[in-house]
N, C-alpha and C. Protein backbone atom coordinates (compact mmCIF):
# COMPACT_ATOMS: atom_id res chain seq x y z
N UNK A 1 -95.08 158.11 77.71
CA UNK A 1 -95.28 158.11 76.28
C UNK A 1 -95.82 159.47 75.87
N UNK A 2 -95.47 160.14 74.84
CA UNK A 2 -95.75 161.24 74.36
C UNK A 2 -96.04 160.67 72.63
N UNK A 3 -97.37 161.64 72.54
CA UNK A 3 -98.08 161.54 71.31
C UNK A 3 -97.78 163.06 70.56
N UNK A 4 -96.84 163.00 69.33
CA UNK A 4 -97.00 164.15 68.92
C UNK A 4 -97.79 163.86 67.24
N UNK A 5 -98.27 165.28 67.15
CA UNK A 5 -99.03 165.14 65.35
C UNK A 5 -99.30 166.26 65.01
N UNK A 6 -98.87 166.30 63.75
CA UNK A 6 -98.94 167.55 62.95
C UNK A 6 -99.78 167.85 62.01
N UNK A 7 -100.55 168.36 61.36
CA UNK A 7 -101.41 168.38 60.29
C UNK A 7 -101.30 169.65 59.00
N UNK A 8 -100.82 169.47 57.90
CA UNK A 8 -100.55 170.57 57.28
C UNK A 8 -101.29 170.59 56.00
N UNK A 9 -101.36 171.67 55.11
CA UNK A 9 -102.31 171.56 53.99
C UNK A 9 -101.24 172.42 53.17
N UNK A 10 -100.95 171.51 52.07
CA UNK A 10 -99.92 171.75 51.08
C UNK A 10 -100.51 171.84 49.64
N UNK A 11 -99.30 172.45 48.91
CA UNK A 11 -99.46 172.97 47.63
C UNK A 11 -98.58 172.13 46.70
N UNK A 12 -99.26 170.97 46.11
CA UNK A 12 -98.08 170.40 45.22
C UNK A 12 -97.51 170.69 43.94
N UNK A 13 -97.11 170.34 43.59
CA UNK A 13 -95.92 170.62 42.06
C UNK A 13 -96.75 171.33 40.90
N UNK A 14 -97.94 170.62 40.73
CA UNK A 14 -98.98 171.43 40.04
C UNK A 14 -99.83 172.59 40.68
N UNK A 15 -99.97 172.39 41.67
CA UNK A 15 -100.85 173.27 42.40
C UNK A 15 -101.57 173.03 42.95
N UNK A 16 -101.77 171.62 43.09
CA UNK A 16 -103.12 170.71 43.95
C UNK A 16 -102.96 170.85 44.66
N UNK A 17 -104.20 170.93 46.23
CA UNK A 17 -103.74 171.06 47.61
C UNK A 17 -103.44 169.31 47.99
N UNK A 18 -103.12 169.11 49.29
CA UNK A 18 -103.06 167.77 49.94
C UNK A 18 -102.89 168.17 50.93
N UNK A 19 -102.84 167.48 52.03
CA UNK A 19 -103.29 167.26 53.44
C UNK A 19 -101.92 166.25 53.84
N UNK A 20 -101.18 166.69 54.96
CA UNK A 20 -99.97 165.47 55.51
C UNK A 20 -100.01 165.62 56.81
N UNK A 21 -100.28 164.40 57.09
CA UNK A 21 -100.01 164.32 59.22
C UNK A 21 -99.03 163.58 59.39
N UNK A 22 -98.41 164.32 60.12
CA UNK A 22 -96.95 163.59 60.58
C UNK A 22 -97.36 163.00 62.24
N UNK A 23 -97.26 161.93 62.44
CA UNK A 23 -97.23 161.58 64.01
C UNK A 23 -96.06 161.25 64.29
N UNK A 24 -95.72 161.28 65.68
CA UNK A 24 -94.40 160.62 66.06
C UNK A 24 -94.62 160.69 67.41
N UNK A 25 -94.43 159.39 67.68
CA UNK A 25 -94.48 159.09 69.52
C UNK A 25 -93.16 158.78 70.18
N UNK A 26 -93.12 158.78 71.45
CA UNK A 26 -91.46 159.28 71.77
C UNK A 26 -92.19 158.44 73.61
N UNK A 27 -91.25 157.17 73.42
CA UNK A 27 -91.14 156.85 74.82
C UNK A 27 -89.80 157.15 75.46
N UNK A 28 -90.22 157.03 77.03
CA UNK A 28 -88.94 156.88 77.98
C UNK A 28 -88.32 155.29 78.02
N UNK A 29 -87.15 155.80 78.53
CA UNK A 29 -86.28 154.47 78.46
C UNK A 29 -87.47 153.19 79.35
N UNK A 30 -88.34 153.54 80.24
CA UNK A 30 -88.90 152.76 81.10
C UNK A 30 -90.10 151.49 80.21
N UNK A 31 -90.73 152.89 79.49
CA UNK A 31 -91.54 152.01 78.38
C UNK A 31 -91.04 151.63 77.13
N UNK A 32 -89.75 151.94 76.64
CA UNK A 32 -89.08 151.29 75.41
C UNK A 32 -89.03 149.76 76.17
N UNK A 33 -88.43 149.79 77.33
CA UNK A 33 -87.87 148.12 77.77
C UNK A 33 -88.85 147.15 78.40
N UNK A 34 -90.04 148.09 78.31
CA UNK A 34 -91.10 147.64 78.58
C UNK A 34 -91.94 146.70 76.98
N UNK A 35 -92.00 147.80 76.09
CA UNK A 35 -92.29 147.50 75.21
C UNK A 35 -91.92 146.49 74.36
N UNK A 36 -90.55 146.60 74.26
CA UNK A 36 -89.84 145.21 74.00
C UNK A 36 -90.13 143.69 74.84
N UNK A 37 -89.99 143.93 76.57
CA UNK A 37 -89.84 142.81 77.27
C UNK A 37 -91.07 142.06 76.71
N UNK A 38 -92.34 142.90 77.11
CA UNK A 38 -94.00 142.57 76.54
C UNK A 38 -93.77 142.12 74.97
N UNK A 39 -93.21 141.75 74.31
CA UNK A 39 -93.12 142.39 72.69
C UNK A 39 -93.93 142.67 72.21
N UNK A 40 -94.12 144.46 72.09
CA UNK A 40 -95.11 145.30 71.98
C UNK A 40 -95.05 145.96 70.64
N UNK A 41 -93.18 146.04 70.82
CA UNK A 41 -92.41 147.15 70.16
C UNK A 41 -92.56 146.96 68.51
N UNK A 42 -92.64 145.53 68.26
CA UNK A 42 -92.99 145.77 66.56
C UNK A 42 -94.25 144.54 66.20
N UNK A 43 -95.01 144.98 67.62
CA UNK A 43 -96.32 144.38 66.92
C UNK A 43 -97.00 145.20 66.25
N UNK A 44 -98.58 144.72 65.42
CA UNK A 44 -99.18 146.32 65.11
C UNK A 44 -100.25 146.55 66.19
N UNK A 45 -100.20 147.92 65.78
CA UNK A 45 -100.91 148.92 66.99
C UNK A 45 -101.84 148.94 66.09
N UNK A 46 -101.92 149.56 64.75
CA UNK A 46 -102.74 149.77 63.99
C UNK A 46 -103.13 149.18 62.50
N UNK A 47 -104.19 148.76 62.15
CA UNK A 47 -104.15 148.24 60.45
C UNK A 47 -104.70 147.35 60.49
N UNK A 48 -104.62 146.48 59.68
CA UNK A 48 -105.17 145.11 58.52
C UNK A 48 -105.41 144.11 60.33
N UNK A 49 -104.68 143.89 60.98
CA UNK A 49 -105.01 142.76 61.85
C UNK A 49 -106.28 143.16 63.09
N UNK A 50 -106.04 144.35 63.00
CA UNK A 50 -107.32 144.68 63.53
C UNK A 50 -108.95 144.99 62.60
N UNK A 51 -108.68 145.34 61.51
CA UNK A 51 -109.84 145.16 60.56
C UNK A 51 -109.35 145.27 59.01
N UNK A 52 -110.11 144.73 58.10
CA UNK A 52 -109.61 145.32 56.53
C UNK A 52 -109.65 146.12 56.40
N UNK A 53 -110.78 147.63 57.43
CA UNK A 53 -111.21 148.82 56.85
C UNK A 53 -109.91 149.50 57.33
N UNK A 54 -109.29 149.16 58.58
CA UNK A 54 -108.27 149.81 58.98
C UNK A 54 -107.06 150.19 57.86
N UNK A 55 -106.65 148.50 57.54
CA UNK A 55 -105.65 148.22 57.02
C UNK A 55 -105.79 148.78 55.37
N UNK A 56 -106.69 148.61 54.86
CA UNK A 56 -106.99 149.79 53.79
C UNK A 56 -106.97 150.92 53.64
N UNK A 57 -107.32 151.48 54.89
CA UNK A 57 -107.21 153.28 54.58
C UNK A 57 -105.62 153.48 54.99
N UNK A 58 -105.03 152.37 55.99
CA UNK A 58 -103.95 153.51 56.76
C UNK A 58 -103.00 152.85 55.07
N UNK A 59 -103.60 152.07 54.22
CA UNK A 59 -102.52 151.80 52.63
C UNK A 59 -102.74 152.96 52.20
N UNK A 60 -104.04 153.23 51.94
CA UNK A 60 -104.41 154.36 51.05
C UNK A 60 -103.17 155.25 51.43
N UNK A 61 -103.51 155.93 52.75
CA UNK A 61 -103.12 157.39 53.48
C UNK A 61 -101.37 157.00 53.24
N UNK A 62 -100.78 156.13 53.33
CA UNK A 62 -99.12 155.79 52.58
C UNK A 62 -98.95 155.58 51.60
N UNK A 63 -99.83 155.02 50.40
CA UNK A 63 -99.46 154.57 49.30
C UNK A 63 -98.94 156.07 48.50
N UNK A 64 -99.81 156.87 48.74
CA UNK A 64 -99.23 158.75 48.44
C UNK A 64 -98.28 159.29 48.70
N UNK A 65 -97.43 158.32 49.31
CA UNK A 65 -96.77 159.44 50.24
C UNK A 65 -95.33 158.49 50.04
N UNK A 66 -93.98 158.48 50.35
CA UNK A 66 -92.96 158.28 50.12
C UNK A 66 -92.44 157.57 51.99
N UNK A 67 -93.45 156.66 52.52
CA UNK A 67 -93.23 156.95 53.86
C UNK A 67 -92.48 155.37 54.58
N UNK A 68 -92.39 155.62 55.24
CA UNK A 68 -91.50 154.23 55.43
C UNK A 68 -91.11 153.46 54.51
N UNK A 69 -89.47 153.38 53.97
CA UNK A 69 -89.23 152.73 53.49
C UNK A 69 -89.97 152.94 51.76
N UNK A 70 -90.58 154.14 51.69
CA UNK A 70 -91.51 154.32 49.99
C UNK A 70 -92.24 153.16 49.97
N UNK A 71 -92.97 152.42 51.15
CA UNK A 71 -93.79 151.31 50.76
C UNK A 71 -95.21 151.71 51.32
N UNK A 72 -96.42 151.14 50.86
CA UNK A 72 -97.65 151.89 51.16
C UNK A 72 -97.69 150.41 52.59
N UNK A 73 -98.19 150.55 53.59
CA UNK A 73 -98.24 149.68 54.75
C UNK A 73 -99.71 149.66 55.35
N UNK A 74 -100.06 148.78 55.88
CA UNK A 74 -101.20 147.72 55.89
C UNK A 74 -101.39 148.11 57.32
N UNK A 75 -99.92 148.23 58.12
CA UNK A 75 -100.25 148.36 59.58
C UNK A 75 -98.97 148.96 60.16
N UNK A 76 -99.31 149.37 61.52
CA UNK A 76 -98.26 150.45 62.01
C UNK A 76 -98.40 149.76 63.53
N UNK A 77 -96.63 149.79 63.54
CA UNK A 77 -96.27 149.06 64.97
C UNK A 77 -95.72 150.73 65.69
N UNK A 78 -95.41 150.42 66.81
CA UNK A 78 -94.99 151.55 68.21
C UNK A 78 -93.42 151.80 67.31
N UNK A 79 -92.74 151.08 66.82
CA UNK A 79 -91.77 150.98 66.64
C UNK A 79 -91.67 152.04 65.32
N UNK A 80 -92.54 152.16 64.49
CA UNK A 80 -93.10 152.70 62.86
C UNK A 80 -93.04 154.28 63.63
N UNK A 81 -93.94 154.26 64.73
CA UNK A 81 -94.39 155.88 65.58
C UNK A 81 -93.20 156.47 65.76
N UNK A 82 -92.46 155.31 66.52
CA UNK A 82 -91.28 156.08 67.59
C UNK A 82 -90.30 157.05 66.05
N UNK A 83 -90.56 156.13 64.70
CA UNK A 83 -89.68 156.60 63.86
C UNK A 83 -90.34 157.59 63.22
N UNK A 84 -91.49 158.24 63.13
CA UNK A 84 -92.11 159.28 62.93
C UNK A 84 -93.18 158.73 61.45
N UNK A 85 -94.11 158.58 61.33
CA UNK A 85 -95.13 158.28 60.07
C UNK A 85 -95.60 159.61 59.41
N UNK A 86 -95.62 159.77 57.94
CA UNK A 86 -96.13 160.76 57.31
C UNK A 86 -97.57 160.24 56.82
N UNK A 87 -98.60 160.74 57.14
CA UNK A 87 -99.71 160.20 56.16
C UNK A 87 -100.66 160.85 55.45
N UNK A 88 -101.02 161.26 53.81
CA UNK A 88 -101.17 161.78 52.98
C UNK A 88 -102.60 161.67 53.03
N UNK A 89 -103.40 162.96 53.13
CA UNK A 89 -104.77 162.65 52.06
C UNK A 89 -104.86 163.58 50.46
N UNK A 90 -105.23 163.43 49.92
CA UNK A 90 -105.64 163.83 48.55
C UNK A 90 -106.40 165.12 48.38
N UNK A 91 -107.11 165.19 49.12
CA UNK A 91 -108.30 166.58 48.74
C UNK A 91 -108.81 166.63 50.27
N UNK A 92 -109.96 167.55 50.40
CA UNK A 92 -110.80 167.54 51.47
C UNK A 92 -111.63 166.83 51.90
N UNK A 93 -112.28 165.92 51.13
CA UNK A 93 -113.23 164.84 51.26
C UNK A 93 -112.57 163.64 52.35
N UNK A 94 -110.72 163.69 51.93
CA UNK A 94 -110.39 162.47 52.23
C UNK A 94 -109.61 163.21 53.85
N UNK A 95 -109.48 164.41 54.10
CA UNK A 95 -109.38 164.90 55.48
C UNK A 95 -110.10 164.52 56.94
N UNK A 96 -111.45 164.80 56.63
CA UNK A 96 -112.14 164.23 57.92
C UNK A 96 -111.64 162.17 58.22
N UNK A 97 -111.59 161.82 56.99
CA UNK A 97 -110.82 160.27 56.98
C UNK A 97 -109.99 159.92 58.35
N UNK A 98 -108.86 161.16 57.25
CA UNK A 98 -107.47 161.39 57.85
C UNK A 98 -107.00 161.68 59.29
N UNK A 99 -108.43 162.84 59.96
CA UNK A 99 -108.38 163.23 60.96
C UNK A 99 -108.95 162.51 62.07
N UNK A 100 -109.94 161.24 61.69
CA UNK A 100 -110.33 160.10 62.30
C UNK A 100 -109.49 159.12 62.89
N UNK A 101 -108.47 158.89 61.54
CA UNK A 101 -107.56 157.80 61.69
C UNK A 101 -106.28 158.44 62.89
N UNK A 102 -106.49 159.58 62.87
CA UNK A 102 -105.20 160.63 63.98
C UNK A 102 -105.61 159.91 65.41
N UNK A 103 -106.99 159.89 65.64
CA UNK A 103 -107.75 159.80 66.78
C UNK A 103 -107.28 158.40 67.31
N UNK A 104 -107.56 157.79 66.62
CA UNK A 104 -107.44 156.00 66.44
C UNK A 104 -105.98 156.27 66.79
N UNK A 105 -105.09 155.95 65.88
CA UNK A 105 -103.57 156.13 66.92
C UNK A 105 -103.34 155.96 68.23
N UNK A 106 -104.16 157.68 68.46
CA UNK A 106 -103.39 157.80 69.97
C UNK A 106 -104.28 157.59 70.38
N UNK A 107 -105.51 156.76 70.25
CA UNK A 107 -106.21 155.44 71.13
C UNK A 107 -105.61 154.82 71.10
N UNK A 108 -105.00 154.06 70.34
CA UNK A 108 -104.36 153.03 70.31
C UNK A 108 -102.86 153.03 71.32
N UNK A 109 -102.16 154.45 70.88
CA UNK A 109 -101.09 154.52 72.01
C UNK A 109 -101.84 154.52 73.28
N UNK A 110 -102.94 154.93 73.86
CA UNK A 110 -103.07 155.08 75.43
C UNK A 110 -103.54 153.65 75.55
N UNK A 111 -103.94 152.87 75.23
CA UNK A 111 -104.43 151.66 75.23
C UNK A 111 -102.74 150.83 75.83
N UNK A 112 -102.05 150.98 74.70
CA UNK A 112 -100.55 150.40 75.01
C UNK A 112 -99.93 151.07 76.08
N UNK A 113 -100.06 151.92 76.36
CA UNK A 113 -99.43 152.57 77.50
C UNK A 113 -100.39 152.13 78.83
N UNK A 114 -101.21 151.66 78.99
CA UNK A 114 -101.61 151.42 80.22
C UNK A 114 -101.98 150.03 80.18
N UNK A 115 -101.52 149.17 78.97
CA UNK A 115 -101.20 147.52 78.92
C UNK A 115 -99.69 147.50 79.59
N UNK A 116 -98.84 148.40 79.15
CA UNK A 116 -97.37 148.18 79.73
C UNK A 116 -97.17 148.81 81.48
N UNK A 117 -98.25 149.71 81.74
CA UNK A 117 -98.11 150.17 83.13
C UNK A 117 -98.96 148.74 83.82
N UNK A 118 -99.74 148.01 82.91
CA UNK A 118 -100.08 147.28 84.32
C UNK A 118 -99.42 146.11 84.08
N UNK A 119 -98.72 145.64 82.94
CA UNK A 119 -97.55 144.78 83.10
C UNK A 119 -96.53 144.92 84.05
N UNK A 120 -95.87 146.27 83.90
CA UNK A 120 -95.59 146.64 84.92
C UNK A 120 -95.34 146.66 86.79
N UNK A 121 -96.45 146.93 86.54
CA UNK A 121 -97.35 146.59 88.40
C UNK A 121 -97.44 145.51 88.63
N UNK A 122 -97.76 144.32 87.48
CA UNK A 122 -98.06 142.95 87.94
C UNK A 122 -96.52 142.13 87.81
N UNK A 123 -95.93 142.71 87.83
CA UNK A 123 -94.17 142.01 87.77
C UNK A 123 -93.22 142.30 88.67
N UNK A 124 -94.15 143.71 89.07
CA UNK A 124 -93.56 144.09 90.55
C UNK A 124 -94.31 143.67 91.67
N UNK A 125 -95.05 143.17 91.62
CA UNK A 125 -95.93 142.56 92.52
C UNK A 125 -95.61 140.92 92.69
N UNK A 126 -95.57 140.07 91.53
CA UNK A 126 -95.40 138.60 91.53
C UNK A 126 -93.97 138.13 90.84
N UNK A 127 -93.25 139.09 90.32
CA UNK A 127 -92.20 139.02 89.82
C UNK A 127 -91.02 138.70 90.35
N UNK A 128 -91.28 138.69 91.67
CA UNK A 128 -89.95 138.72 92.83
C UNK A 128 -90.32 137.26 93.50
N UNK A 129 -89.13 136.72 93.72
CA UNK A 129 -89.02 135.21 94.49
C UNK A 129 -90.47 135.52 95.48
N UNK A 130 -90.77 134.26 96.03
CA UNK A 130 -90.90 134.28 97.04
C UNK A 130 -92.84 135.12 96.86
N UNK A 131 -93.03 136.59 95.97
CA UNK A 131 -94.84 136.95 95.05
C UNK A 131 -95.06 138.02 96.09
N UNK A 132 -95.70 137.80 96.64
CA UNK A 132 -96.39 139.46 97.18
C UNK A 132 -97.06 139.38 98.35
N UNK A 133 -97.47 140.04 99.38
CA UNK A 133 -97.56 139.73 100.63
C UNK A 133 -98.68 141.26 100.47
N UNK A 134 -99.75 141.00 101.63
CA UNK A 134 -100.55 141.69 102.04
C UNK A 134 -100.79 141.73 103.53
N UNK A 135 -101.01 142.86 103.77
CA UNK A 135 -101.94 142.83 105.29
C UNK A 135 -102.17 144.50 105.30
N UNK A 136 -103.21 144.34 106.57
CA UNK A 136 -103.84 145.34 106.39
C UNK A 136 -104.78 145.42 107.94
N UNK A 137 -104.54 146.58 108.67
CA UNK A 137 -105.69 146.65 110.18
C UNK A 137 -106.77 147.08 109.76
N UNK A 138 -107.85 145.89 110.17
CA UNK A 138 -109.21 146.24 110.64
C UNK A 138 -109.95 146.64 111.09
């Protein structure tokens, strides 16, 4: 899994500054079929089901912005990442926010990425007829 994010400070139509982070995460074929088998792929990673405070700011940080679908969203699945998220702050006040919520993400991706590596391990281990065999000299 690869975490990418961008952070830029823009000049809008009037002249106001704003703040846009683009993330976009990019799996291998191993953890896409992973992600799916687990159904990982369009649960949320991030937002409203993990807290209101979440699911409020990551509205706020879309409702600005023209981003999936032009809808402001509550919560963000692996599936939202893989397609790249834009997310808007307003001024400087609402930056350090912005740059919090970056953090959170790709907690949230390494969290999923080492739920699907030990899914993984445990399917190759008990997944096969017959389960898993040990030994070992003393």
């Amino acid at each position: 899994m690869k975490f990418a994010s961008n952070c830029e400070k823009l000049t809008g139509t009037f002249g106001g500054v704003y703040y846009e982070l683009t993330i976009k995460v990019s799996l291998d074929d191993k953890e896409l079929n992973a992600a799916r088998q687990y159904k990982k792929y369009n649960a949320s990673l991030v937002g409203a089901r993990y807290s209101e405070q979440e699911g409020a700011l990551l509205e706020h940080f879309t409702s600005f912005s023209s981003v999936i679908k032009g809808e402001p969203k509550t919560s963000l699945s692996i599936k939202d990442l893989t397609e790249g998220v834009k997310l808007k702050a307003r001024n400087d006040n609402e930056l350090s926010t912005l740059l919090e919520f970056e953090v959170l993400v790709k907690e949230r991706c390494k969290q999923l990425k080492e739920y699907l590596e030990e899914q993984q391990e445990a399917s190759g281990l008990f997944g096969q007829k017959g389960g898993a065999s040990y030994e070992e000299d003393l």
